[in-house]
Protein backbone atom coordinates (compact mmCIF):
# COMPACT_ATOMS: atom_id res chain seq x y z
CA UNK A 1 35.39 166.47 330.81
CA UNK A 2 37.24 169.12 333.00
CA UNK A 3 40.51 168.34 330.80
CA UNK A 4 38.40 169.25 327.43
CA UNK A 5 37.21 172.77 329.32
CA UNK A 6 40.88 173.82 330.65
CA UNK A 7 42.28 173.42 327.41
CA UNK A 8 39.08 175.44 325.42
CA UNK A 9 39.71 177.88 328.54
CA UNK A 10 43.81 177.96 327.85
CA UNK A 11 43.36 178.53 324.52
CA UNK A 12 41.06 181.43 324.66
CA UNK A 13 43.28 182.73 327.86
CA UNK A 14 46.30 182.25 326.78
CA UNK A 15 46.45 185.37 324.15
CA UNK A 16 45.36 187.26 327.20
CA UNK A 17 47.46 186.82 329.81
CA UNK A 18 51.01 188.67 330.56
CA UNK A 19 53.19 186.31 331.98
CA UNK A 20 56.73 187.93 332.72
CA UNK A 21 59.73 186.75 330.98
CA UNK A 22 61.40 186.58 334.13
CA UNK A 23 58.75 184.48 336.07
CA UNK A 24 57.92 181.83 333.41
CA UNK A 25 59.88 178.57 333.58
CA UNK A 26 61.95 178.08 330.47
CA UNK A 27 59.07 176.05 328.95
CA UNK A 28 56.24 177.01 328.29
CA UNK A 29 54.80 173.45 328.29
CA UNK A 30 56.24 172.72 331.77
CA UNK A 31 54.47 175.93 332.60
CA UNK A 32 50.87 175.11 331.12
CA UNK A 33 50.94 171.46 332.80
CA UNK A 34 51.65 173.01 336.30
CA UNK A 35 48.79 175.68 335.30
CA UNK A 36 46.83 172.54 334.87
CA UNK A 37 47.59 170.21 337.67
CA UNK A 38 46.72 173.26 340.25
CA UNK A 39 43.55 174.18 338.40
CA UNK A 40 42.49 170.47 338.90
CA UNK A 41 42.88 170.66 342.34
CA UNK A 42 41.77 173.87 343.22
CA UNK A 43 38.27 171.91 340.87
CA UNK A 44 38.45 168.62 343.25
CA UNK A 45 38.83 171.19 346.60
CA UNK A 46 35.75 172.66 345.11
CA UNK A 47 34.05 169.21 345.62
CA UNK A 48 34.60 168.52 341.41
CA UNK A 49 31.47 170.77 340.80
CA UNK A 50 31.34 172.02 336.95
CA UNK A 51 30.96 175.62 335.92
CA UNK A 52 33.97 177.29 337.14
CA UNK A 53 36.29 176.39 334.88
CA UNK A 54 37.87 179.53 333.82
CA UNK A 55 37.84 181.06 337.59
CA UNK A 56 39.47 177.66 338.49
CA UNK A 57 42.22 178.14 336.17
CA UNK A 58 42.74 182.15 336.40
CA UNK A 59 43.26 180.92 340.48
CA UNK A 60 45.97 178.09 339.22
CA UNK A 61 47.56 180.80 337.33
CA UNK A 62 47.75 183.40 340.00
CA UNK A 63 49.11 180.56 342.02
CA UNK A 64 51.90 179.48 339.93
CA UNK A 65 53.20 182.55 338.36
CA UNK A 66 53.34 183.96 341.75
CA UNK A 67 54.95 181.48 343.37
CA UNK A 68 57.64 181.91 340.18
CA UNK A 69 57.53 185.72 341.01
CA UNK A 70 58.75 185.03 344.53
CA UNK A 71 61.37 182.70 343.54
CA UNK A 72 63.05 184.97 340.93
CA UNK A 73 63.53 187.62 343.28
């Protein structure tokens, strides 16, 4: 159920949100399933309670591109 949300919620985010050229991993795919895995357990730290899909994954995001921020520098 939480996979069917994160990828309704990827698809509407994903025209919205600047990722820089110089952060993102050379594919994008690699990029969307590490999105995923974090937003999943940022969802299961959360005690797997529905409703915050979108928050879970904007977190998983933040996490990920900035963690590729820091390691491009």
């Amino acid at each position: 159920m939480i996979q069917e949300k994160l990828r309704s919620l990827r698809n509407r985010v994903s025209g919205r949100t600047a990722i820089p050229t110089d952060a993102a991993p050379q594919n994008p795919l690699e990029l969307q399933k590490a999105i995923e895995k974090k937003a999943y357990e940022i969802f299961q730290q959360r005690g797997q309670k529905n409703g915050s899909a979108l928050e879970d994954w904007l977190q998983a995001e933040k996490a990920i591109l900035g963690k590729a921020r820091k390691t491009s520098k």
